[in-house]
C-alpha atoms as a PDB file:
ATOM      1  CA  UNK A   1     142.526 105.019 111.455  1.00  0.00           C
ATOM      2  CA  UNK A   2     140.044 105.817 108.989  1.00  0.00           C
ATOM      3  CA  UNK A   3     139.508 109.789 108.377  1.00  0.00           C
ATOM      4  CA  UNK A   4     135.693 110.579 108.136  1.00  0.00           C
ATOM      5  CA  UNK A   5     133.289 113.787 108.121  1.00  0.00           C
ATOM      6  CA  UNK A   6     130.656 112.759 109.996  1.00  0.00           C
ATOM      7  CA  UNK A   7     130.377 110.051 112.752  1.00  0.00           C
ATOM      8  CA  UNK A   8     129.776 106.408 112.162  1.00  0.00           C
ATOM      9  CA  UNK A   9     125.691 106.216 113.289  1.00  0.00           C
ATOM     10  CA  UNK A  10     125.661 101.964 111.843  1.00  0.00           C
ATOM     11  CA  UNK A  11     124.499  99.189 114.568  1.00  0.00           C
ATOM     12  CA  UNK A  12     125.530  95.831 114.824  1.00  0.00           C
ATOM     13  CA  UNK A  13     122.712  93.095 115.451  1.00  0.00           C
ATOM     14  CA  UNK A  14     122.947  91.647 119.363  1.00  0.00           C
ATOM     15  CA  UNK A  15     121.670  88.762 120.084  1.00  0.00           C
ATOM     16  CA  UNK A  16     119.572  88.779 122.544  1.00  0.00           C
ATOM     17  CA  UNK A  17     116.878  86.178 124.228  1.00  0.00           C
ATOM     18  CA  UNK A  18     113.518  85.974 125.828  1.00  0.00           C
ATOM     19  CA  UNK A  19     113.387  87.706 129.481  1.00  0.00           C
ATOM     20  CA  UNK A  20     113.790  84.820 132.136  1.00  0.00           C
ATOM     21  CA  UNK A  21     111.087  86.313 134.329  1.00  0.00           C
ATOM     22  CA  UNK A  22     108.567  87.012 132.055  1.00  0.00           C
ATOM     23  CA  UNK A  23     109.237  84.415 129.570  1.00  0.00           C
ATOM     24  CA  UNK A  24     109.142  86.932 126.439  1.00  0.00           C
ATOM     25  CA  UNK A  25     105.853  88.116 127.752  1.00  0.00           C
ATOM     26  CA  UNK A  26     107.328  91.708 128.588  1.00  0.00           C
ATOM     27  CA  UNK A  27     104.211  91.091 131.457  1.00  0.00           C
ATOM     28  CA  UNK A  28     103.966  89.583 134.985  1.00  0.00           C
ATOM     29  CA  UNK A  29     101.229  87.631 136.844  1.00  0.00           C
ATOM     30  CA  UNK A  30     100.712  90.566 140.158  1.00  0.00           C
ATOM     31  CA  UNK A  31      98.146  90.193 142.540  1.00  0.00           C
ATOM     32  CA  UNK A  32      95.865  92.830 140.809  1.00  0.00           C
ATOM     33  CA  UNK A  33      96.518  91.697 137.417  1.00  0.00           C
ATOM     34  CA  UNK A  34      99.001  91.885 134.689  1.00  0.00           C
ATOM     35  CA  UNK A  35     102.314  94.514 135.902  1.00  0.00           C
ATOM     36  CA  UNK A  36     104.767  95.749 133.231  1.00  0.00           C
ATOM     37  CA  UNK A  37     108.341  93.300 133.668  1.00  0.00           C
ATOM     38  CA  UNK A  38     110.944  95.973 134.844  1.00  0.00           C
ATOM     39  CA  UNK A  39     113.820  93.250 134.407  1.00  0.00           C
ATOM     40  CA  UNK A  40     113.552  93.771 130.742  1.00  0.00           C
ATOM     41  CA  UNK A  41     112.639  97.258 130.650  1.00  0.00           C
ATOM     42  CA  UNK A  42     108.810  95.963 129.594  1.00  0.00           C
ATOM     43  CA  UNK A  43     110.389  94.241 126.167  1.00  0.00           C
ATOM     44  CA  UNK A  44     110.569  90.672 126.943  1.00  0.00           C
ATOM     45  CA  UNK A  45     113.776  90.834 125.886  1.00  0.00           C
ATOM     46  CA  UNK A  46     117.607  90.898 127.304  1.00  0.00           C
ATOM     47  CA  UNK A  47     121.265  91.041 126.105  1.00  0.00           C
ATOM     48  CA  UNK A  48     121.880  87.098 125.613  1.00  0.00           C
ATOM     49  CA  UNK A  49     125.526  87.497 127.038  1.00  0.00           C
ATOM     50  CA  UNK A  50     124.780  88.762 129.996  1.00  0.00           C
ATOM     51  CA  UNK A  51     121.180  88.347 130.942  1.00  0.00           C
ATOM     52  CA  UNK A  52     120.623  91.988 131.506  1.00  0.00           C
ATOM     53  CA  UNK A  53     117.857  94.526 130.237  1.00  0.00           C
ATOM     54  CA  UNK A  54     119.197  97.199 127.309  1.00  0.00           C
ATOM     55  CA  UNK A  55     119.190 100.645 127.790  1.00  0.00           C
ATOM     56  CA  UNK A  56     116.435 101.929 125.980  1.00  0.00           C
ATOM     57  CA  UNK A  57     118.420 103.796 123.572  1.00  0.00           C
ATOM     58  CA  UNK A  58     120.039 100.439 122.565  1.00  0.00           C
ATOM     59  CA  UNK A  59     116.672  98.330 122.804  1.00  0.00           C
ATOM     60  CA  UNK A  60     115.076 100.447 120.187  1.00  0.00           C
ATOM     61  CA  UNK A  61     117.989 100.273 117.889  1.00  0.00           C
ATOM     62  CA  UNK A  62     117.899  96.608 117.702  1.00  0.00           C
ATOM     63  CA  UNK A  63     114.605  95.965 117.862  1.00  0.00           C
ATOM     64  CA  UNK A  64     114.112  97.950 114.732  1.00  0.00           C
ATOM     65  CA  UNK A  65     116.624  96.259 113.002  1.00  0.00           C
ATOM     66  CA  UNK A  66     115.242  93.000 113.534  1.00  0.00           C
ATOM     67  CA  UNK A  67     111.978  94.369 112.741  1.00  0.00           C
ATOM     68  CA  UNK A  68     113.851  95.982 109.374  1.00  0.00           C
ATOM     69  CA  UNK A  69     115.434  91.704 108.771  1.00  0.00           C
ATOM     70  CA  UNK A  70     111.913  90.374 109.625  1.00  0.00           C
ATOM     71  CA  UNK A  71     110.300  92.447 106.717  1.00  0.00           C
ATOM     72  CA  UNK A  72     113.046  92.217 104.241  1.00  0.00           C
ATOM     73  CA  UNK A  73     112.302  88.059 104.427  1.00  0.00           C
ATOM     74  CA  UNK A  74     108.648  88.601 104.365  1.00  0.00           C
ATOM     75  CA  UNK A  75     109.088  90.990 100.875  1.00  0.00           C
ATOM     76  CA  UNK A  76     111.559  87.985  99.483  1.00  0.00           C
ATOM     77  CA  UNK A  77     109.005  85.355 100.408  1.00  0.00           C
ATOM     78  CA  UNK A  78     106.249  87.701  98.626  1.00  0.00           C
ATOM     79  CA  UNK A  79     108.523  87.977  95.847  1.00  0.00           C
ATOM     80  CA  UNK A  80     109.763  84.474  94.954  1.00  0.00           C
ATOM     81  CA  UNK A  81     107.468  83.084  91.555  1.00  0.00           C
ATOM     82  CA  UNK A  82     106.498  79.920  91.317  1.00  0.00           C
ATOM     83  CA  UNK A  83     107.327  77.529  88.413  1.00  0.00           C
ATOM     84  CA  UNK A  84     106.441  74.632  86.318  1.00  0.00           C
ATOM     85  CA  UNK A  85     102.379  73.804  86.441  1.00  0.00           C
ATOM     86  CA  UNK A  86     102.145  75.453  89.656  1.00  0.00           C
ATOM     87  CA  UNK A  87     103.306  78.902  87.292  1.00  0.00           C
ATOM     88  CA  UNK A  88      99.987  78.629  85.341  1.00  0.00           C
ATOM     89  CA  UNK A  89      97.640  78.469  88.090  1.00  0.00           C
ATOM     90  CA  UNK A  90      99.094  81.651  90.143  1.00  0.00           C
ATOM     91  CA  UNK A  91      99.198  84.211  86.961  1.00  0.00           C
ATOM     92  CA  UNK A  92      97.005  85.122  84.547  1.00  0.00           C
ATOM     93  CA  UNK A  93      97.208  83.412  80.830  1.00  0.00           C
ATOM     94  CA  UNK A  94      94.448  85.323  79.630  1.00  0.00           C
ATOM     95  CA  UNK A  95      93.536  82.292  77.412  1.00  0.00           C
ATOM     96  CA  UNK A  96      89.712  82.136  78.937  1.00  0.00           C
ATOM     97  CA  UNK A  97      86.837  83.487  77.684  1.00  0.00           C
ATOM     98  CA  UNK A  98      86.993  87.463  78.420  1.00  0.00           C
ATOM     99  CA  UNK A  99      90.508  87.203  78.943  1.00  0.00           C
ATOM    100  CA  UNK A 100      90.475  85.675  81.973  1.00  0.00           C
ATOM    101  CA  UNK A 101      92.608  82.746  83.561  1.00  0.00           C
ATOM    102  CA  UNK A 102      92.422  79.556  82.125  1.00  0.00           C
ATOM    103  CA  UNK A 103      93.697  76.354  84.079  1.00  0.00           C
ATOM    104  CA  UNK A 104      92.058  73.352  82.002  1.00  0.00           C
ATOM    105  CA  UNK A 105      90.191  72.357  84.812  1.00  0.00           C
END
């Protein structure tokens, strides 16, 4: 066993899956309206193994480090350059008049 001076505070990723009585919705149809889904604790979603709603402690944890993936691909996709002809047309050459992009158009 591993000696350490402080305790071990990283998550694993769960998977989980869409609530099966509110469909992901985190909502229900009532008679009045729209009523919070208690199955999932008002998430829309559940532990995938065992069909049951997180404690809320947990549900926050990995909902945040989904959210956490889910930006870390949007920054990559933001990120990635284009190439070839396609390069010319998203940067500026500054070969127009003031400066400005040129495209030969």
């Amino acid at each position: 066993m591993k000696k350490s001076s402080r305790p071990e505070f990283s998550r694993q990723l769960m998977p989980l899956t869409p609530c099966s009585e509110c469909c992901g919705q985190a909502t229900l149809n009532g008679l009045y309206g729209p009523r919070p889904c208690m199955a999932c604790n008002v998430s829309g979603w559940v532990d995938a193994g065992t069909g049951k709603a997180l404690p809320l402690e947990e549900l926050v944890t990995q909902l945040s480090l989904r959210l956490q993936a889910a930006q870390r691909h949007i920054n990559e996709s933001k990120r990635s350059q284009a190439s070839g002809p396609e390069a010319t047309y998203q940067g500026s050459n500054r070969r127009g008049a003031g400066g400005t992009n040129y495209t030969g158009d």
